[in-house]
C-alpha atoms as a PDB file:
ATOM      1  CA  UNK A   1     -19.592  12.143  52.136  1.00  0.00           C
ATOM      2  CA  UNK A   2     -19.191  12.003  48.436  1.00  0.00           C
ATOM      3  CA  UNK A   3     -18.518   9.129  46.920  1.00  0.00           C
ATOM      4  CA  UNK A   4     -16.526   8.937  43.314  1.00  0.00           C
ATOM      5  CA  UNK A   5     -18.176   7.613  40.579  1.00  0.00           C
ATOM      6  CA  UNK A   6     -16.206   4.982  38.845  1.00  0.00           C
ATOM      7  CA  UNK A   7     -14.413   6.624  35.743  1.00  0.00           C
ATOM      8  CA  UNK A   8     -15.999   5.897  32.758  1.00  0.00           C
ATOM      9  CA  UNK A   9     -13.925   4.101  30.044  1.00  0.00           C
ATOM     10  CA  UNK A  10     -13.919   6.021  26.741  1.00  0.00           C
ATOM     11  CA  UNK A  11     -13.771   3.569  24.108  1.00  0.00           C
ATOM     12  CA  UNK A  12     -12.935   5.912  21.576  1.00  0.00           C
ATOM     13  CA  UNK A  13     -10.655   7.993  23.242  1.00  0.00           C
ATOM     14  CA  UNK A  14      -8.778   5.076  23.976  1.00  0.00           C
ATOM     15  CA  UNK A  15      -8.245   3.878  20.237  1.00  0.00           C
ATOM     16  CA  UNK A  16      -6.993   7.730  19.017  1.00  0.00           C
ATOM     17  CA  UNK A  17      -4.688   7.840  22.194  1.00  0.00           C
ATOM     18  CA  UNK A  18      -3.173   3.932  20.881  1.00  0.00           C
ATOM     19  CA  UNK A  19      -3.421   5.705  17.612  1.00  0.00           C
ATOM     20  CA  UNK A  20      -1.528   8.881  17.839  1.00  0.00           C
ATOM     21  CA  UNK A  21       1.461   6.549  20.136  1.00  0.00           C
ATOM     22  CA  UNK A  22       1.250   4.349  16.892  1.00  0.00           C
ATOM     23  CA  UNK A  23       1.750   7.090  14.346  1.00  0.00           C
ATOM     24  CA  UNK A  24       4.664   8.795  16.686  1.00  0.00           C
ATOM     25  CA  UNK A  25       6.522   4.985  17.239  1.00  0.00           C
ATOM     26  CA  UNK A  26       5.911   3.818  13.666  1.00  0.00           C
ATOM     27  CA  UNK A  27       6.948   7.251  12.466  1.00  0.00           C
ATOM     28  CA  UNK A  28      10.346   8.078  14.295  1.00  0.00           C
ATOM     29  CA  UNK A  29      11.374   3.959  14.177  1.00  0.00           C
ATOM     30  CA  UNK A  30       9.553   2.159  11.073  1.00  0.00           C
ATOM     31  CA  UNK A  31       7.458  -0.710  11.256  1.00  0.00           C
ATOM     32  CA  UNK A  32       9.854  -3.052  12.026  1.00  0.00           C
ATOM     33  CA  UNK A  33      11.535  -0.492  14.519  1.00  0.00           C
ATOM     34  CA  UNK A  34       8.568  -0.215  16.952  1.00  0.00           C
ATOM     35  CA  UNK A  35       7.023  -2.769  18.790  1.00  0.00           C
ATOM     36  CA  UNK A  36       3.284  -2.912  20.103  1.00  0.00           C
ATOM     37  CA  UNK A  37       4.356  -2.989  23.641  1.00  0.00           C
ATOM     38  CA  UNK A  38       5.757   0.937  23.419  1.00  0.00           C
ATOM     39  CA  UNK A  39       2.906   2.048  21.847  1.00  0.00           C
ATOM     40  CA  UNK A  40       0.503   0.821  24.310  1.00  0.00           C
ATOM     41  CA  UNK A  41       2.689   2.156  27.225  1.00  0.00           C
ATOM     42  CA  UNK A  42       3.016   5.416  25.834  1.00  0.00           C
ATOM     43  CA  UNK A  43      -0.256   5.505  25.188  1.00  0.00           C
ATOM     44  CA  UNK A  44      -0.941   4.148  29.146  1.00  0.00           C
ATOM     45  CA  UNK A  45      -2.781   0.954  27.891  1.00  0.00           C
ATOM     46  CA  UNK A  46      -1.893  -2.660  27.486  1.00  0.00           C
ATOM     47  CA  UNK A  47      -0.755  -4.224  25.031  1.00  0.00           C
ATOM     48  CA  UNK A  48      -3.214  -6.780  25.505  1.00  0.00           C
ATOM     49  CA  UNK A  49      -5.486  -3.717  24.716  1.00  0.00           C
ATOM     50  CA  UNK A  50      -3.786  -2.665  21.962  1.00  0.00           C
ATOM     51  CA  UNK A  51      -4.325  -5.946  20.203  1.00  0.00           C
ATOM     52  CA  UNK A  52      -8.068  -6.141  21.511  1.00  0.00           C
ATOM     53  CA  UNK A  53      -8.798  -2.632  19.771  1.00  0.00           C
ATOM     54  CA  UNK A  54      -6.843  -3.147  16.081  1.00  0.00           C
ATOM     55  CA  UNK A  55      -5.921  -6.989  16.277  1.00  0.00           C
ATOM     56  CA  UNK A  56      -2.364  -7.230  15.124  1.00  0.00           C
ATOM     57  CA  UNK A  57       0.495  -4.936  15.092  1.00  0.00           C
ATOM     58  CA  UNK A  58      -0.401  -4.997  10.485  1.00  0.00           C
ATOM     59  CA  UNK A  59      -3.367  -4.298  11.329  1.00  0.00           C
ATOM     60  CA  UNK A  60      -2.496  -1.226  13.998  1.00  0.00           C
ATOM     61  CA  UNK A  61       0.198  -0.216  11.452  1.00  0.00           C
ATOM     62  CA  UNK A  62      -2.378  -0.183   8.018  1.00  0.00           C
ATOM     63  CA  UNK A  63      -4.958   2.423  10.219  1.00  0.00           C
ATOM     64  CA  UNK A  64      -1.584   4.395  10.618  1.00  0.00           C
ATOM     65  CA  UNK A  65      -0.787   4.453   7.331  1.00  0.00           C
ATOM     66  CA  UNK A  66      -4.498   4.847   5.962  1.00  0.00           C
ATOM     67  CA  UNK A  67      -4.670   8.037   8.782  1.00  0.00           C
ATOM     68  CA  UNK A  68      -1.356   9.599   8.038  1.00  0.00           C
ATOM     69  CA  UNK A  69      -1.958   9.596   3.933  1.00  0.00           C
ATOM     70  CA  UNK A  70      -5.814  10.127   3.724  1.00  0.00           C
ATOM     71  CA  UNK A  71      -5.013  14.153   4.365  1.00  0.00           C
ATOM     72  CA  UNK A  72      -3.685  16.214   1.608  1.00  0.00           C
ATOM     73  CA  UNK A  73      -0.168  17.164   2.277  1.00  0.00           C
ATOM     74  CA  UNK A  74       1.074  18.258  -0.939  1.00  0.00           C
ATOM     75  CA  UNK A  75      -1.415  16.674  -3.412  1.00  0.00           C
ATOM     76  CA  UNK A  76      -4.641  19.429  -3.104  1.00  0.00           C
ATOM     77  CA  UNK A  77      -8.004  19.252  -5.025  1.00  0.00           C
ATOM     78  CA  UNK A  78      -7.493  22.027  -7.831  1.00  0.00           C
ATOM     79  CA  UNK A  79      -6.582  20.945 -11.401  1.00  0.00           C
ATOM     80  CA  UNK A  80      -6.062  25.104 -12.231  1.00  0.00           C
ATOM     81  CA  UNK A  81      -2.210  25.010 -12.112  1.00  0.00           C
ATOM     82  CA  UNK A  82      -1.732  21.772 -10.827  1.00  0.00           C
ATOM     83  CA  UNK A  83       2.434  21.977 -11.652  1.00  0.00           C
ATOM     84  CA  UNK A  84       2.566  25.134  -9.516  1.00  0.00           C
ATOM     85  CA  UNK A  85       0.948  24.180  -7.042  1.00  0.00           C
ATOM     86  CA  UNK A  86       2.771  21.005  -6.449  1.00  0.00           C
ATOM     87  CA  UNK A  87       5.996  22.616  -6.615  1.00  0.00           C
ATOM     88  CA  UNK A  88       5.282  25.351  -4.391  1.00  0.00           C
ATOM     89  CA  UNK A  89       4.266  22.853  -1.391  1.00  0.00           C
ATOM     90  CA  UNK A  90       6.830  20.827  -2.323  1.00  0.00           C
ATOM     91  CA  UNK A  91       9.428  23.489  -1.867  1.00  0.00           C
ATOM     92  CA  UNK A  92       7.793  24.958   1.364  1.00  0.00           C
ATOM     93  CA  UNK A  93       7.428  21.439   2.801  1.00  0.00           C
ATOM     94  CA  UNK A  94      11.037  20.589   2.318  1.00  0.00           C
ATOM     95  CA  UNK A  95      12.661  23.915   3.176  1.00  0.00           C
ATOM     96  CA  UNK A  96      15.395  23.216   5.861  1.00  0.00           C
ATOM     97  CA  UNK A  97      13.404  24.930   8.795  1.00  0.00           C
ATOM     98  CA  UNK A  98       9.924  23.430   7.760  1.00  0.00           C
ATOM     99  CA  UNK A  99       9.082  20.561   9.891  1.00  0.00           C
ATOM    100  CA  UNK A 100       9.706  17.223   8.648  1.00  0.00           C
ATOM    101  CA  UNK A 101       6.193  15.664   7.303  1.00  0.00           C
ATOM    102  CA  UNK A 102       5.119  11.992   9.132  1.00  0.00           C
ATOM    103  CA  UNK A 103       3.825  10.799   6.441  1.00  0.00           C
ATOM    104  CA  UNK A 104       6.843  10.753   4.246  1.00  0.00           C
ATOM    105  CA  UNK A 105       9.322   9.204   7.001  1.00  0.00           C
ATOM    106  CA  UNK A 106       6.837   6.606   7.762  1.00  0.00           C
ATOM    107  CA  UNK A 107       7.251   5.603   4.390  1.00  0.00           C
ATOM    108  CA  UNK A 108      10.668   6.190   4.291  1.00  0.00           C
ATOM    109  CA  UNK A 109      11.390   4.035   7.388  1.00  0.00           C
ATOM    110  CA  UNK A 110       9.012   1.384   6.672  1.00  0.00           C
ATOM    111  CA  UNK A 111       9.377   0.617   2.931  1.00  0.00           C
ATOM    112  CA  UNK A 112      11.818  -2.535   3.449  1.00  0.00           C
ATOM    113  CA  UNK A 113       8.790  -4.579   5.211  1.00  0.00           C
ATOM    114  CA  UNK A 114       7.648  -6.201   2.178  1.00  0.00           C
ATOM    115  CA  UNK A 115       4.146  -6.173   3.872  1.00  0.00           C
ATOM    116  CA  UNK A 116       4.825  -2.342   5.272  1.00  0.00           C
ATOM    117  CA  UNK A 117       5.408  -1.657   2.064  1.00  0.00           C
ATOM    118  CA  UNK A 118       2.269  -3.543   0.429  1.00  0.00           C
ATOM    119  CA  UNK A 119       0.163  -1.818   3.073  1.00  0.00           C
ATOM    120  CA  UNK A 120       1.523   1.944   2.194  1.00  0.00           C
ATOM    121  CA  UNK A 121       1.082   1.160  -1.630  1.00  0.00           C
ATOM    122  CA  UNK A 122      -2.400   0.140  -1.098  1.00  0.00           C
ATOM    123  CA  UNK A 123      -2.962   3.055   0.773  1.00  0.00           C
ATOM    124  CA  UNK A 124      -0.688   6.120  -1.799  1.00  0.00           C
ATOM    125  CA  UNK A 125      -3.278   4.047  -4.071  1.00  0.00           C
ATOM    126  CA  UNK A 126      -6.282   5.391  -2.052  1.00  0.00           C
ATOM    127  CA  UNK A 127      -5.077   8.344  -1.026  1.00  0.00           C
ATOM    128  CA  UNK A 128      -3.136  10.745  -2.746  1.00  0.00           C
ATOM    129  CA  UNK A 129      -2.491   8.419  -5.719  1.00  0.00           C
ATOM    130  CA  UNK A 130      -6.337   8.312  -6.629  1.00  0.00           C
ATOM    131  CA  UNK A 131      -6.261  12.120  -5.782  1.00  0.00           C
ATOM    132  CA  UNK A 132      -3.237  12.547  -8.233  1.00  0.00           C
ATOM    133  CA  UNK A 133      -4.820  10.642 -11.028  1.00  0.00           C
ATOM    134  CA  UNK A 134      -8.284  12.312 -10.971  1.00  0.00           C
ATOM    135  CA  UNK A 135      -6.877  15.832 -11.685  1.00  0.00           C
ATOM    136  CA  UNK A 136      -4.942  15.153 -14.515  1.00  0.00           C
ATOM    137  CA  UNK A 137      -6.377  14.274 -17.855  1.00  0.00           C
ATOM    138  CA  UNK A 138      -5.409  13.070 -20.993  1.00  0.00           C
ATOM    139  CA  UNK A 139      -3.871   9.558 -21.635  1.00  0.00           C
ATOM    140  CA  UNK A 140      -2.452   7.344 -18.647  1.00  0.00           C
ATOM    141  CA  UNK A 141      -3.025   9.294 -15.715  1.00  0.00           C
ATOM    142  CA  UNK A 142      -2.490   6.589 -13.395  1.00  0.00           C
ATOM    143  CA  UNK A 143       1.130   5.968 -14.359  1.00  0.00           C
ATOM    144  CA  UNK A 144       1.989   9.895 -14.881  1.00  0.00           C
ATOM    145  CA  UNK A 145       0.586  10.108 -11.565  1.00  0.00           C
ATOM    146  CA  UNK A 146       3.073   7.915 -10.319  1.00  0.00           C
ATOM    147  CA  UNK A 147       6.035   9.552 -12.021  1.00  0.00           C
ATOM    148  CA  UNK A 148       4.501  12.764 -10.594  1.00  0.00           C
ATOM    149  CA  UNK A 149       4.831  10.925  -7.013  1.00  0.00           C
ATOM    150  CA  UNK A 150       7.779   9.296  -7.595  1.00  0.00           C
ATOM    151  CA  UNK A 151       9.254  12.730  -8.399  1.00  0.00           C
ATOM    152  CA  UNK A 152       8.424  14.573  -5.142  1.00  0.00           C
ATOM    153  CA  UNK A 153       9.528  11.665  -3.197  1.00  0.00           C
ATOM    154  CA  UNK A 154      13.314  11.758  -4.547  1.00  0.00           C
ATOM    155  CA  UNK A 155      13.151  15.580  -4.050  1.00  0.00           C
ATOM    156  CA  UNK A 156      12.204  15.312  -0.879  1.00  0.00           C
ATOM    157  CA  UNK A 157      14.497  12.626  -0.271  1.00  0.00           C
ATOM    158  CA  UNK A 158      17.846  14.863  -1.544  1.00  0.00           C
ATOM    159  CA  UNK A 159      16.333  18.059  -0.131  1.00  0.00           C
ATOM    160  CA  UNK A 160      15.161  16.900   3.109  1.00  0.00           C
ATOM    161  CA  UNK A 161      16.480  14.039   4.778  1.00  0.00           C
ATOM    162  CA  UNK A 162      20.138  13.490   2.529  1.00  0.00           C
ATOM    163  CA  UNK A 163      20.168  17.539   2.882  1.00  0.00           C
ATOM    164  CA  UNK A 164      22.065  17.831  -0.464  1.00  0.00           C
ATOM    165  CA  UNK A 165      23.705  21.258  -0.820  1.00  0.00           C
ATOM    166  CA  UNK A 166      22.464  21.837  -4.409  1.00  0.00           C
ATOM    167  CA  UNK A 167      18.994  21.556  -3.304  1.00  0.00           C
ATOM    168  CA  UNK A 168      18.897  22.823   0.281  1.00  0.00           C
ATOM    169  CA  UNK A 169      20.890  26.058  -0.501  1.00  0.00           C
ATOM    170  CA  UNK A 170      18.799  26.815  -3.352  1.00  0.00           C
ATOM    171  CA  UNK A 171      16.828  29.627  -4.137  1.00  0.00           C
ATOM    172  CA  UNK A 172      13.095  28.835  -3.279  1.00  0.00           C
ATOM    173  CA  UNK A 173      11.803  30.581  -6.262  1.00  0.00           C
ATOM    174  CA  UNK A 174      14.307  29.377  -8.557  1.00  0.00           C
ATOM    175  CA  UNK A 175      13.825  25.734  -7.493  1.00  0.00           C
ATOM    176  CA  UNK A 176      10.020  26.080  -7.362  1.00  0.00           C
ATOM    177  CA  UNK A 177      10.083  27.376 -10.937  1.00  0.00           C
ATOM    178  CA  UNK A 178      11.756  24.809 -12.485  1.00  0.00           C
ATOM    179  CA  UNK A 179       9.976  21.984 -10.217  1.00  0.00           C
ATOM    180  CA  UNK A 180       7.000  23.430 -12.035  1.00  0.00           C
ATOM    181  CA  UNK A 181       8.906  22.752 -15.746  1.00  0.00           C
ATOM    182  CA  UNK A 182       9.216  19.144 -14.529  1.00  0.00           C
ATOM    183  CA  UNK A 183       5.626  18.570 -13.148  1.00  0.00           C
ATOM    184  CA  UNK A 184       4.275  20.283 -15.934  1.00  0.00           C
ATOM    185  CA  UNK A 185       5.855  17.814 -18.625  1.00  0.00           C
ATOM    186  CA  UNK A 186       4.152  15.371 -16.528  1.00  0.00           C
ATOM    187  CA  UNK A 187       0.896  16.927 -15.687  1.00  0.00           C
ATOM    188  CA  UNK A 188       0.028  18.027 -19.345  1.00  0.00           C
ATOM    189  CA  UNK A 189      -0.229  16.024 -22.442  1.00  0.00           C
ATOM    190  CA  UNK A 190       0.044  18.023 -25.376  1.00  0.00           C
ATOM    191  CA  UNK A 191       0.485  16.675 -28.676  1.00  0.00           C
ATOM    192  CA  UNK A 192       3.818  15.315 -28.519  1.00  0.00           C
ATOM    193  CA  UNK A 193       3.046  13.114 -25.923  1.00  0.00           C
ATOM    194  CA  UNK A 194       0.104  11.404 -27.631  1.00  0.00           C
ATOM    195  CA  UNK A 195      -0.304   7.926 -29.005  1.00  0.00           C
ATOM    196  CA  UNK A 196       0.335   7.801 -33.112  1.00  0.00           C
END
């Protein structure tokens, strides 16, 4: 007769399943939407566990937000071309048939938390912000980084999730070219743009 061994309990399997129900509930319903109760049953724990393993549903939704922006998306690791580059993910990654990107709608769906929203700046700091600001030079990086940010958001905003017919019927090469105009102004600084 054999007899079954006990089955082992995987710590760290455990906290990536919790994880990957966290980023799916806190994705699709926003951090005020989704509750730590459906992400521990969909992840087949408690959510007893849930708390035991991240503490709070902040904390479980900050090691969401810190592992759905720490990956480039759009933002790569090349200065070369920088403009073109952005604007050539940007257009790919918000054609109509491209699938929509998680990290974008968990911002979009969380930013009226005033904490969600602390945690996700702290982290577009981190992340892609820091990334942003290291590949351009020239005078205030930081806050043409931002623009730079703040521009792909509202394009993928109109082209994306408000579907706008301007944008979503446009040519991709056409819209990708004149993206580029647009993150160029802010990616260079030439001589007009510095301080007197």
């Amino acid at each position: 007769m054999v007899t079954q061994q006990p089955r082992r309990r995987d710590a760290a399997a455990t906290r990536e399943a919790i994880l990957d129900s966290a980023v799916e509930a806190f994705t699709r319903a926003g951090y005020d939407g989704a509750g730590v109760r459906e992400v521990a049953a969909a992840a087949g724990v408690t959510a007893m566990l849930v708390n035991r393993y991240f503490g709070s549903k902040e904390q479980l939704f900050a090691e969401v937000v810190d592992r759905s922006f720490a990956p480039p998306t759009i933002v790569g690791s090349t200065p070369a071309a920088l403009a073109a580059q952005l604007a050539e993910a940007l257009v790919a990654r918000t054609d109509p048939t491209a699938a929509q990107l998680s990290p974008f709608l968990l911002m979009l769906r969380s930013a009226g938390n005033p904490r969600a929203a602390e945690i996700m700046r702290d982290a577009i700091s981190r992340h892609v912000g820091a990334r942003l600001t290291n590949l351009l030079d020239g005078t205030d990086a930081e806050q043409r980084a931002e623009l730079i940010l703040a521009l792909i958001s509202g394009v993928w905003l109109m082209r994306d999730i408000i579907a706008t017919p301007a944008l979503t019927s446009a040519d991709p090469a056409r819209l990708t070219a004149r993206l580029t105009e647009a993150l160029q102004a802010l990616s260079n600084t030439g001589p007009h743009h510095a301080s007197s």
